[in-house]
PDB file of N, CA and C in Angstrom:
ATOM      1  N   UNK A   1     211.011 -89.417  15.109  1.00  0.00           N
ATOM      2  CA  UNK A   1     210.206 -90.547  14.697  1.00  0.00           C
ATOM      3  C   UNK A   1     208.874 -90.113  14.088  1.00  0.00           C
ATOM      4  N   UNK A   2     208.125 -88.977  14.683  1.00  0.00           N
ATOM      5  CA  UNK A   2     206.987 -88.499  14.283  1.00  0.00           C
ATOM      6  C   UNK A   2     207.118 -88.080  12.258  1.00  0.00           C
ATOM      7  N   UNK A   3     208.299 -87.830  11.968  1.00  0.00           N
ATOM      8  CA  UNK A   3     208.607 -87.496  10.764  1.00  0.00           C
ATOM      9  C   UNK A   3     208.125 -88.707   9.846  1.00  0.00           C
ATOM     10  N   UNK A   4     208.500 -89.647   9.876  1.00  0.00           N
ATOM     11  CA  UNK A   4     208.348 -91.013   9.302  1.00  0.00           C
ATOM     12  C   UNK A   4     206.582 -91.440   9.284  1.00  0.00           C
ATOM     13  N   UNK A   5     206.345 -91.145  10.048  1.00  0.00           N
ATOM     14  CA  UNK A   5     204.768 -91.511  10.145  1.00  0.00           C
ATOM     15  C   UNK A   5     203.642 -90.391   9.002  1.00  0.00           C
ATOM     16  N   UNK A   6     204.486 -89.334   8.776  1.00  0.00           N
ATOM     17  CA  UNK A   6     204.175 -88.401   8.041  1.00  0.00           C
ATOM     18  C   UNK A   6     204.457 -88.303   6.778  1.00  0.00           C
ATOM     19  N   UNK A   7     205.909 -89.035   6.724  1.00  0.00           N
ATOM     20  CA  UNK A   7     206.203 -89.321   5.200  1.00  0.00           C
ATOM     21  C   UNK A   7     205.765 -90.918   4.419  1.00  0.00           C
ATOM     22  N   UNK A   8     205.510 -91.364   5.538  1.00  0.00           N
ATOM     23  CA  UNK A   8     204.625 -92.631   4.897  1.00  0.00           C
ATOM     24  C   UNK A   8     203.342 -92.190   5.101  1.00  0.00           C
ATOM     25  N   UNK A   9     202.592 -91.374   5.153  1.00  0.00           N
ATOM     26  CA  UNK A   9     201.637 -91.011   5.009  1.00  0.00           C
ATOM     27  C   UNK A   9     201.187 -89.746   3.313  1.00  0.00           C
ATOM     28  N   UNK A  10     202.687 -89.301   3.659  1.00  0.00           N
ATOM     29  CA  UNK A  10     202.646 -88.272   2.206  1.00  0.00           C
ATOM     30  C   UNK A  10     202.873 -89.200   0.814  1.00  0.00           C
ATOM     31  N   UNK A  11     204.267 -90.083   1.248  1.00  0.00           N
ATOM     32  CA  UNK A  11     203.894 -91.478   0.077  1.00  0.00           C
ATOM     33  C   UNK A  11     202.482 -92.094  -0.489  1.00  0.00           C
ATOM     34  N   UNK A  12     202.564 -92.757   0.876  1.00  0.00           N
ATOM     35  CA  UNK A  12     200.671 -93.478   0.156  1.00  0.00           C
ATOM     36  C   UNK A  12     199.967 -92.473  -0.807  1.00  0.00           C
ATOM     37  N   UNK A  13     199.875 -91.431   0.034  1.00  0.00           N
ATOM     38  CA  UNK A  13     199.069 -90.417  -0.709  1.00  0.00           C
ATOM     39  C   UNK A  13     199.255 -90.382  -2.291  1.00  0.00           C
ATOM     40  N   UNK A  14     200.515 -89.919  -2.368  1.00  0.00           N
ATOM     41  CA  UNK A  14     201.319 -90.330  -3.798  1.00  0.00           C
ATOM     42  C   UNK A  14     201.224 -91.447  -4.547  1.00  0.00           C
ATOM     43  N   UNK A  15     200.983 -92.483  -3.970  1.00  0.00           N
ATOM     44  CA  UNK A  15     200.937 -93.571  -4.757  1.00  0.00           C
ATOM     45  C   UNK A  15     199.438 -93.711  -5.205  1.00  0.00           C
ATOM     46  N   UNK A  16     198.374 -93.392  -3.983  1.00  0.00           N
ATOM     47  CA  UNK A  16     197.652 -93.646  -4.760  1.00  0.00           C
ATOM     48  C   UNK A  16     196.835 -92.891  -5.953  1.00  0.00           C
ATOM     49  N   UNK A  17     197.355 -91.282  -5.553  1.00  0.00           N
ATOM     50  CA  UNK A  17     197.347 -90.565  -6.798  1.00  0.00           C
ATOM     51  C   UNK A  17     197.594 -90.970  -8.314  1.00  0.00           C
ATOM     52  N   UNK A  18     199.383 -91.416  -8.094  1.00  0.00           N
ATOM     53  CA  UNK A  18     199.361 -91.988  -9.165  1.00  0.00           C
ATOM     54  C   UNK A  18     198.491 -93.322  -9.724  1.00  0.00           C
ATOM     55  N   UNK A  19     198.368 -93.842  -8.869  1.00  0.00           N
ATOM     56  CA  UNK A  19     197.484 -95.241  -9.851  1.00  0.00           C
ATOM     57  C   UNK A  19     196.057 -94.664 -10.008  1.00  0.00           C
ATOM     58  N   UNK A  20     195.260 -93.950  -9.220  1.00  0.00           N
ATOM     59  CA  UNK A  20     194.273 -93.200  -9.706  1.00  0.00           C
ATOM     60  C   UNK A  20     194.290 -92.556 -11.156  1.00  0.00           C
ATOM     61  N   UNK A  21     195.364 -91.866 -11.296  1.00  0.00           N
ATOM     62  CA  UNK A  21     195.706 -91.101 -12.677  1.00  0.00           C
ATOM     63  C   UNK A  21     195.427 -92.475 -13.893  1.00  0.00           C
ATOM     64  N   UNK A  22     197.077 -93.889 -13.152  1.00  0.00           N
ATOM     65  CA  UNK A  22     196.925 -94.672 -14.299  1.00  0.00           C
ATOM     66  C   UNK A  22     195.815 -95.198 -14.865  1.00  0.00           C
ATOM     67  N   UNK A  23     194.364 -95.631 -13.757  1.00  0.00           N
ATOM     68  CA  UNK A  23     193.583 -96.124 -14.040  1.00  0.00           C
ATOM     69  C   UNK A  23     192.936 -95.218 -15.041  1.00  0.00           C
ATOM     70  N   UNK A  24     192.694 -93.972 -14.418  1.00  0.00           N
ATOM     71  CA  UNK A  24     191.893 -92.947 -15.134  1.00  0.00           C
ATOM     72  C   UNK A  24     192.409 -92.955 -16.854  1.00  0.00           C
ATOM     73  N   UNK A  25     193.800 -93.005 -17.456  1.00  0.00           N
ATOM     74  CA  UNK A  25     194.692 -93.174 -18.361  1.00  0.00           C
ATOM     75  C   UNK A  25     193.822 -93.737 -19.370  1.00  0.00           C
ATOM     76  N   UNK A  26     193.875 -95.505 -18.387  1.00  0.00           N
ATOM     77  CA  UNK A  26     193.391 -96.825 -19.397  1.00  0.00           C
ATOM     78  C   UNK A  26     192.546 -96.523 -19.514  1.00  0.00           C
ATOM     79  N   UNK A  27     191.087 -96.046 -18.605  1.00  0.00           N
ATOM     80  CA  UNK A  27     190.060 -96.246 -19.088  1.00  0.00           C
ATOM     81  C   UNK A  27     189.224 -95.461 -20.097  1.00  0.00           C
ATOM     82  N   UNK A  28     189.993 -94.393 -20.205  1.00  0.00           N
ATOM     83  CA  UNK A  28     189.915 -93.438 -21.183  1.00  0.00           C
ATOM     84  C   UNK A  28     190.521 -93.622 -22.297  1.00  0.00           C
ATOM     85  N   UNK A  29     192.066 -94.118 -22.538  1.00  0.00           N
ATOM     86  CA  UNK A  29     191.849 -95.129 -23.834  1.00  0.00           C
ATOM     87  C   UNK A  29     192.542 -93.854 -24.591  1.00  0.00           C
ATOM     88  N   UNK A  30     193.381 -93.127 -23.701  1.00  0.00           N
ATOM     89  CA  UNK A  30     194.511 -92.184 -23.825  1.00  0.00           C
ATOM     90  C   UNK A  30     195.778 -93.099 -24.705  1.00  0.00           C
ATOM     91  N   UNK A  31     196.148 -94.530 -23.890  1.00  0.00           N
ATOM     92  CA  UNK A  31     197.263 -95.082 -24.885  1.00  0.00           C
ATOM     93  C   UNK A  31     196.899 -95.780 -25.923  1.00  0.00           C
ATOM     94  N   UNK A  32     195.425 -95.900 -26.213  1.00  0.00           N
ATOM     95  CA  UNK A  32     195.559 -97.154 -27.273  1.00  0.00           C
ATOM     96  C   UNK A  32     195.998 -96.583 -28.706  1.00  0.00           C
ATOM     97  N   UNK A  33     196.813 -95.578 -29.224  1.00  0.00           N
ATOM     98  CA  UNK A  33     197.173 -95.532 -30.036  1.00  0.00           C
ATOM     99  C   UNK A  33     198.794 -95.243 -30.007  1.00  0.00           C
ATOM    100  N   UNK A  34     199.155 -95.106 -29.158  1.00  0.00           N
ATOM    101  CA  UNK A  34     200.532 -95.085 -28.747  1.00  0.00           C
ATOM    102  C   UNK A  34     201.693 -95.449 -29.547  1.00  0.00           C
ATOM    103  N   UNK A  35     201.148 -96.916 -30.083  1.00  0.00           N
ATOM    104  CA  UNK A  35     202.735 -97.731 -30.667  1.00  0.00           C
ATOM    105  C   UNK A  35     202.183 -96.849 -32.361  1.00  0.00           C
ATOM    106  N   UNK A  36     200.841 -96.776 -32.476  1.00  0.00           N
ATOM    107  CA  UNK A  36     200.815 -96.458 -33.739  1.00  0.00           C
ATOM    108  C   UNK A  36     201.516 -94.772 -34.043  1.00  0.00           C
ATOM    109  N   UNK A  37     201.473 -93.791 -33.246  1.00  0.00           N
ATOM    110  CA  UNK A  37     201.793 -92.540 -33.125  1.00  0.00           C
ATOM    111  C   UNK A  37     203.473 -92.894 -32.614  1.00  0.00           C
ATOM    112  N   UNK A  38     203.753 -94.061 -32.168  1.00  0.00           N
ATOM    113  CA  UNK A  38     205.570 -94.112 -32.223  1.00  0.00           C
ATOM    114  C   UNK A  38     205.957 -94.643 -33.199  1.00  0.00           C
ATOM    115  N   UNK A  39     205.563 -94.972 -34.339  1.00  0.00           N
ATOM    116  CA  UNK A  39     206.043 -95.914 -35.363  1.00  0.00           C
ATOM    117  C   UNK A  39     205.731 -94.399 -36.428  1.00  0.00           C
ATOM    118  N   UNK A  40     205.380 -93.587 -36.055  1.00  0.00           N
ATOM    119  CA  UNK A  40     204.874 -92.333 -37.263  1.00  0.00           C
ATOM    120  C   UNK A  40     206.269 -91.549 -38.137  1.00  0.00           C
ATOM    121  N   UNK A  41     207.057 -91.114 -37.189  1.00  0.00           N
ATOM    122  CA  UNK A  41     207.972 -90.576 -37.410  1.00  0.00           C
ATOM    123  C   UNK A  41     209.042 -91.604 -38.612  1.00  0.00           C
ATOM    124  N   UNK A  42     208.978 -93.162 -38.624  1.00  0.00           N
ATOM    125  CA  UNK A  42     209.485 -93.832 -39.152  1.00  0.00           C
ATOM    126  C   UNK A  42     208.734 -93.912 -40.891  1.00  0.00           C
ATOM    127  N   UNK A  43     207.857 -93.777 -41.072  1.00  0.00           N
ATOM    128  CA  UNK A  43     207.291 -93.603 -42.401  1.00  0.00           C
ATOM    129  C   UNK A  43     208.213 -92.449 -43.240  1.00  0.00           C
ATOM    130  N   UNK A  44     208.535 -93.593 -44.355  1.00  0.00           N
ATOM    131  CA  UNK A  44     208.725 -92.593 -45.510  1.00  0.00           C
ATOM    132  C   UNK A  44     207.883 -91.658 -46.273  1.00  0.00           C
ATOM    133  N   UNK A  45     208.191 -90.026 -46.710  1.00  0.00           N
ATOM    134  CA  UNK A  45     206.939 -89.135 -47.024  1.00  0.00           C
ATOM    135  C   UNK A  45     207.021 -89.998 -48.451  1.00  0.00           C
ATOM    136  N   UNK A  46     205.901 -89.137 -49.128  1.00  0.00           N
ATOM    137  CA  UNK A  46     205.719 -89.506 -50.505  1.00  0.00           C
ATOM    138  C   UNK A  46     206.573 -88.819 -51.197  1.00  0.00           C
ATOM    139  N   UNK A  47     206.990 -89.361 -52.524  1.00  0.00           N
ATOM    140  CA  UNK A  47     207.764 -88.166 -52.953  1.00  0.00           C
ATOM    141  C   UNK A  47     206.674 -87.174 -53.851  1.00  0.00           C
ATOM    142  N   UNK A  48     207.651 -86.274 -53.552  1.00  0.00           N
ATOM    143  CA  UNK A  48     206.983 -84.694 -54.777  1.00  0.00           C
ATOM    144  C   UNK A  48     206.423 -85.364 -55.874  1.00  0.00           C
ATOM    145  N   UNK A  49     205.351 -84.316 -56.660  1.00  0.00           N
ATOM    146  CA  UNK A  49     204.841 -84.288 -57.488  1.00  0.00           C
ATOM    147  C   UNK A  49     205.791 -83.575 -58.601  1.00  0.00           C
ATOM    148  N   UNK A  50     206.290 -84.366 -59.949  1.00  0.00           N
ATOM    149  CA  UNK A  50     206.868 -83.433 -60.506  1.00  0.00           C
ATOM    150  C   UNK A  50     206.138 -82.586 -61.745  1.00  0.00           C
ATOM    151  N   UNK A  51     206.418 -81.411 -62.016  1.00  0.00           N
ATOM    152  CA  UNK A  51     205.729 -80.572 -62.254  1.00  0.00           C
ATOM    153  C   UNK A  51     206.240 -80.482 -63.809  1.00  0.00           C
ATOM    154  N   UNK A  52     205.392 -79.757 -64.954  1.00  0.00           N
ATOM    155  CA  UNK A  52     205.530 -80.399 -66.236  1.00  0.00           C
ATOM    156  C   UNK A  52     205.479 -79.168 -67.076  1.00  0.00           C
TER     157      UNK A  52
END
């Protein structure tokens, strides 16, 4: 039983790591370009310059 009290203790820990991280994420403003840097790969290049 002592196990359980330890692994809900190593969880929490974990969790609140992670939402620490997420907050830290937003407020730094790490995703606000996200959809624009996933939509990148979809652009057509220009074409070549042709040469004369």
């Amino acid at each position: 039983m002592n196990i359980l009290i330890v692994l809900s203790f190593i969880s929490l820990v974990l969790v609140g790591l992670a939402l620490l991280s997420f907050l830290y994420s937003v407020r730094s403003g790490d995703q606000d370009h996200a959809e624009r840097l996933s939509l990148l790969p979809l652009e057509t290049d220009e074409p070549p310059e042709k040469k004369e």
